[in-house]
C-alpha atoms as a PDB file:
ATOM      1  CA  UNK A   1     -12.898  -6.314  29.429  1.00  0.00           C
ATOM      2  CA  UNK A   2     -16.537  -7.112  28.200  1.00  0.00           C
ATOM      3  CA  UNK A   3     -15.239 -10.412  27.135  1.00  0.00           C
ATOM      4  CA  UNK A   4     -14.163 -11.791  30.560  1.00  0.00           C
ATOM      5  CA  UNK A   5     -15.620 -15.180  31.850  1.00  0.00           C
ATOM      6  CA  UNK A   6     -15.723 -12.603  35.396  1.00  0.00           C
ATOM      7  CA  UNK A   7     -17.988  -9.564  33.693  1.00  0.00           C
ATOM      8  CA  UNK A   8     -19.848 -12.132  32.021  1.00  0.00           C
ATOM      9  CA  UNK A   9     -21.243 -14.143  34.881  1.00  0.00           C
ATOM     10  CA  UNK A  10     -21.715 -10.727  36.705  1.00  0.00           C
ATOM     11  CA  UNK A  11     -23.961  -9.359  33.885  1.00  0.00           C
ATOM     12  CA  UNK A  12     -25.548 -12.541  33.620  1.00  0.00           C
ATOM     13  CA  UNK A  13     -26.332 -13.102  37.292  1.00  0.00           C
ATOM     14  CA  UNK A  14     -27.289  -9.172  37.638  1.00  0.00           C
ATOM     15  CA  UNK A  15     -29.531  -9.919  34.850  1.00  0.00           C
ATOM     16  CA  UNK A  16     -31.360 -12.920  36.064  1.00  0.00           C
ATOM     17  CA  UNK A  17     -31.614 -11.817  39.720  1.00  0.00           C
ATOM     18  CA  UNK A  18     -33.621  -8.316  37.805  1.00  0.00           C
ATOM     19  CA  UNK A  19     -36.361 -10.379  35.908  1.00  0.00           C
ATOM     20  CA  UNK A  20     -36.866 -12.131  38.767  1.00  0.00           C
ATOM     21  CA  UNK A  21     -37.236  -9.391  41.397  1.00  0.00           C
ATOM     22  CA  UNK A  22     -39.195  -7.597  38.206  1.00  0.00           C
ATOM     23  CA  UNK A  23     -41.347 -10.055  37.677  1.00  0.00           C
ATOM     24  CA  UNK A  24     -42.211 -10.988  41.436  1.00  0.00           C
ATOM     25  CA  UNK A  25     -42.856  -7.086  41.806  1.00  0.00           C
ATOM     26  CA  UNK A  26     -45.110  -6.654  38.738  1.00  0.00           C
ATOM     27  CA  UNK A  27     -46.698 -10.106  39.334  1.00  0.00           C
ATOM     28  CA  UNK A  28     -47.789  -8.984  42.834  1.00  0.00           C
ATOM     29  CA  UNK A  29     -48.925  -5.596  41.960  1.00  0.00           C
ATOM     30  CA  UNK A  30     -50.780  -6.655  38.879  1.00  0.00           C
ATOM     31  CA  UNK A  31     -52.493  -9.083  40.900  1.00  0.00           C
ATOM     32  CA  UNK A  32     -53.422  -7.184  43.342  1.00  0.00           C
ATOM     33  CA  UNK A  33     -55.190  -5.183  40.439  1.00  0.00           C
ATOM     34  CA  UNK A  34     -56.448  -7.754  39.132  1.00  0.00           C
ATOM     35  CA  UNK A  35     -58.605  -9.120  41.796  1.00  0.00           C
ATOM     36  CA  UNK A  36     -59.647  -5.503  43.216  1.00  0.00           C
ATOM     37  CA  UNK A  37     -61.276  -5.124  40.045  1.00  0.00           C
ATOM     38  CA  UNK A  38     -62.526  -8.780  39.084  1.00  0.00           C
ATOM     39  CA  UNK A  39     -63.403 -10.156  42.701  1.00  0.00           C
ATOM     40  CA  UNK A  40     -64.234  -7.139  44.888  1.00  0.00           C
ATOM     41  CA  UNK A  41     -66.244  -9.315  47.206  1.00  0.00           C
ATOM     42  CA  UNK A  42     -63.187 -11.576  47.827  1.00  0.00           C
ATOM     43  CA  UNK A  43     -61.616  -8.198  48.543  1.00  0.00           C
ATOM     44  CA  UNK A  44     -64.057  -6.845  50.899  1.00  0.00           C
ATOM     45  CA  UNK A  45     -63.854 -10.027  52.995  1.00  0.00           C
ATOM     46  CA  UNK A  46     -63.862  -8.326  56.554  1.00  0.00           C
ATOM     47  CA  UNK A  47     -60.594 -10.475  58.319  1.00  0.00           C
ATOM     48  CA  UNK A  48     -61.007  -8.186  61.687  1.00  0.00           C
ATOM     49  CA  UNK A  49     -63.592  -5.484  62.379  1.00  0.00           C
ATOM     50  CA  UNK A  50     -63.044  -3.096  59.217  1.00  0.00           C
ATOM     51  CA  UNK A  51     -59.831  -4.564  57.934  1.00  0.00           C
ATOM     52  CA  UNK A  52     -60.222  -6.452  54.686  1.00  0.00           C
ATOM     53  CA  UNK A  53     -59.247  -9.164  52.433  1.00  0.00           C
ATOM     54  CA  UNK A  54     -58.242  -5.808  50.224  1.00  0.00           C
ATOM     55  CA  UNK A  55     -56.609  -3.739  52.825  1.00  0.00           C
ATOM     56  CA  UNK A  56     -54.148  -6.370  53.768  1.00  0.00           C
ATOM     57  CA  UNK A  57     -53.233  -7.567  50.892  1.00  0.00           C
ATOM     58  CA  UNK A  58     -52.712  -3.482  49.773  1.00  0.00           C
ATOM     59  CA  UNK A  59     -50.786  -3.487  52.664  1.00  0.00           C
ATOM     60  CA  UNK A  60     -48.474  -6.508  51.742  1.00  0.00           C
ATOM     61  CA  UNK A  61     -47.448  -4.341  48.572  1.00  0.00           C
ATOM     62  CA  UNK A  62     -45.071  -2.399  51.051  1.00  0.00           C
ATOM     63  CA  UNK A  63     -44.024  -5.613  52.462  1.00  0.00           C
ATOM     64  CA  UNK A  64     -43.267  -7.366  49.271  1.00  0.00           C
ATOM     65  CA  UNK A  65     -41.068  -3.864  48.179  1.00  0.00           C
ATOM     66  CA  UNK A  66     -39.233  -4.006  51.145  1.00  0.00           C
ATOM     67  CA  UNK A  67     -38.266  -7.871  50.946  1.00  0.00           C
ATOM     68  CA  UNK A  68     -37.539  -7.486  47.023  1.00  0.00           C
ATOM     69  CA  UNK A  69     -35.115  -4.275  47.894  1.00  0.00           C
ATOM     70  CA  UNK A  70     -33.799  -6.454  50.863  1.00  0.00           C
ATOM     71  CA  UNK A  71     -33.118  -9.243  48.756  1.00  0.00           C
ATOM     72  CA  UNK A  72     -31.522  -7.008  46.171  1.00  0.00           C
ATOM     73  CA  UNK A  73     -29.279  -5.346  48.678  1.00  0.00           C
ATOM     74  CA  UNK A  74     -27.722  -8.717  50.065  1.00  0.00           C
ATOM     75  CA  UNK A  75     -27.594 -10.112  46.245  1.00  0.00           C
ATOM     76  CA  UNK A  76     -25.314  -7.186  45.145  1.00  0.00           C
ATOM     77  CA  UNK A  77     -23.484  -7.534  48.447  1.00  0.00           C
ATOM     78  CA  UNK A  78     -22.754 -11.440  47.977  1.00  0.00           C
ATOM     79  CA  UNK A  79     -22.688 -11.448  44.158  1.00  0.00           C
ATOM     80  CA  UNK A  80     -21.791  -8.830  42.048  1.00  0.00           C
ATOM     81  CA  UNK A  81     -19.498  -6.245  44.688  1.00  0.00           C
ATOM     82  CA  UNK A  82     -16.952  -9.270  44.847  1.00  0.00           C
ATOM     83  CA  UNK A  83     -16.856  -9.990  41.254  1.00  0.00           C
ATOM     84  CA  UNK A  84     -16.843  -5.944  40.464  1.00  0.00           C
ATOM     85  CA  UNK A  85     -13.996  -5.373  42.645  1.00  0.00           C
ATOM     86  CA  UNK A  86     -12.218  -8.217  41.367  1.00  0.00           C
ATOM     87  CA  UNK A  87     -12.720  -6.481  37.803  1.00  0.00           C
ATOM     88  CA  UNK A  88     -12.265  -2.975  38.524  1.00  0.00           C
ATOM     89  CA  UNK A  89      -8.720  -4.380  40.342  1.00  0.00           C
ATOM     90  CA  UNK A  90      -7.793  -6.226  36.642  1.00  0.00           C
ATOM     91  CA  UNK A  91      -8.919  -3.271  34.743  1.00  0.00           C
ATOM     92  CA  UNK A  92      -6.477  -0.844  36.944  1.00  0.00           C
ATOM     93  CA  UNK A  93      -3.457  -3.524  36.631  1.00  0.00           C
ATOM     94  CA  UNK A  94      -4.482  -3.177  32.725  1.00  0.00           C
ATOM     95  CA  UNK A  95      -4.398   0.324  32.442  1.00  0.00           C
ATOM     96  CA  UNK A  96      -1.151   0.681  34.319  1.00  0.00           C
ATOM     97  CA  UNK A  97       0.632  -1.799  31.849  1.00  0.00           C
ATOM     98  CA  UNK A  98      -0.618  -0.108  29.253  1.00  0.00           C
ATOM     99  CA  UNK A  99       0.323   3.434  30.653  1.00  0.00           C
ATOM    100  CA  UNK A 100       3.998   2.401  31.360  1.00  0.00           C
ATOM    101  CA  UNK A 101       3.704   1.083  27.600  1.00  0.00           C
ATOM    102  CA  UNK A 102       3.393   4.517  26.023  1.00  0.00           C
ATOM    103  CA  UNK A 103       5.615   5.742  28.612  1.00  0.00           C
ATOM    104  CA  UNK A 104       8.639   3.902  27.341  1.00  0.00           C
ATOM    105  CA  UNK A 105       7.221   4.229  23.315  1.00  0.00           C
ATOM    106  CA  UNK A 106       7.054   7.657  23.113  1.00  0.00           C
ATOM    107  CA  UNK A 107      10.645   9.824  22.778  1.00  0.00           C
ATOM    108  CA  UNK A 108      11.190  12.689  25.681  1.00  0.00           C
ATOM    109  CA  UNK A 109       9.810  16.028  24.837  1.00  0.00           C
ATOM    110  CA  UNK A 110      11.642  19.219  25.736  1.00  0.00           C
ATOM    111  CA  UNK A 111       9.980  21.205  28.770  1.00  0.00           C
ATOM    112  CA  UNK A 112       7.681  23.847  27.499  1.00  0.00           C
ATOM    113  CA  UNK A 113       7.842  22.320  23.807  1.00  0.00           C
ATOM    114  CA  UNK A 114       4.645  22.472  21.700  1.00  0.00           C
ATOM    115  CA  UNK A 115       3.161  24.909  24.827  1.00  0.00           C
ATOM    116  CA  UNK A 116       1.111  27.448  23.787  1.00  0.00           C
ATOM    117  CA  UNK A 117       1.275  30.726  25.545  1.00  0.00           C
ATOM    118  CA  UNK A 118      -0.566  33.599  24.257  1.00  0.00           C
ATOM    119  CA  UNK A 119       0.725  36.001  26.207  1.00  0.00           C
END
């Protein structure tokens, strides 16, 4: 199964849709960081009575979490549930070949041969 064209692009578009969401998410935090501790009068900029440069943008952390988890939620939605179903279907029809395969290989065994009863 790991060698389907179908798992294949799923792993690879679960994989690049991660670094990017990954790197967007560590990008904004670390920046955030960053300029708290390099440029606090940038941060202390007052944008409306006692809310700051600083407060907003530690604010905009929650808003950049919520649009990276939306964006994950409609990715696996669009992208990887179809292909996964479409996989999981294949990998049932496989199984079920290969059950009725050892079904019809191996000879009939007597009821209540090879049981072990202890009693």
């Amino acid at each position: 199964m790991s060698h389907d064209p179908a798992y294949e692009s799923l792993r690879r578009a679960h994989r690049r849709f991660s670094v990017r969401a990954t790197a967007v998410a560590v990008g904004g935090f670390l920046s955030y960081v960053l300029l708290s501790s390099f440029v606090p009068d940038l941060m202390n900029v007052s944008l409306s009575g006692h809310f700051t440069l600083g407060l907003a943008l530690g604010l905009g952390q929650f808003v950049l979490m919520a649009v990276i988890v939306w964006r994950y939620l409609v990715h696996m939605r669009t992208r990887v549930a179809p292909v996964a179903r479409g996989l999981r279907g294949l990998a049932r029809h496989q199984e079920e070949v290969a059950a009725r395969g050892r079904a019809t290989a191996e000879p009939p065994v007597a009821p209540g041969a090879g049981e072990y009863r202890p009693w």
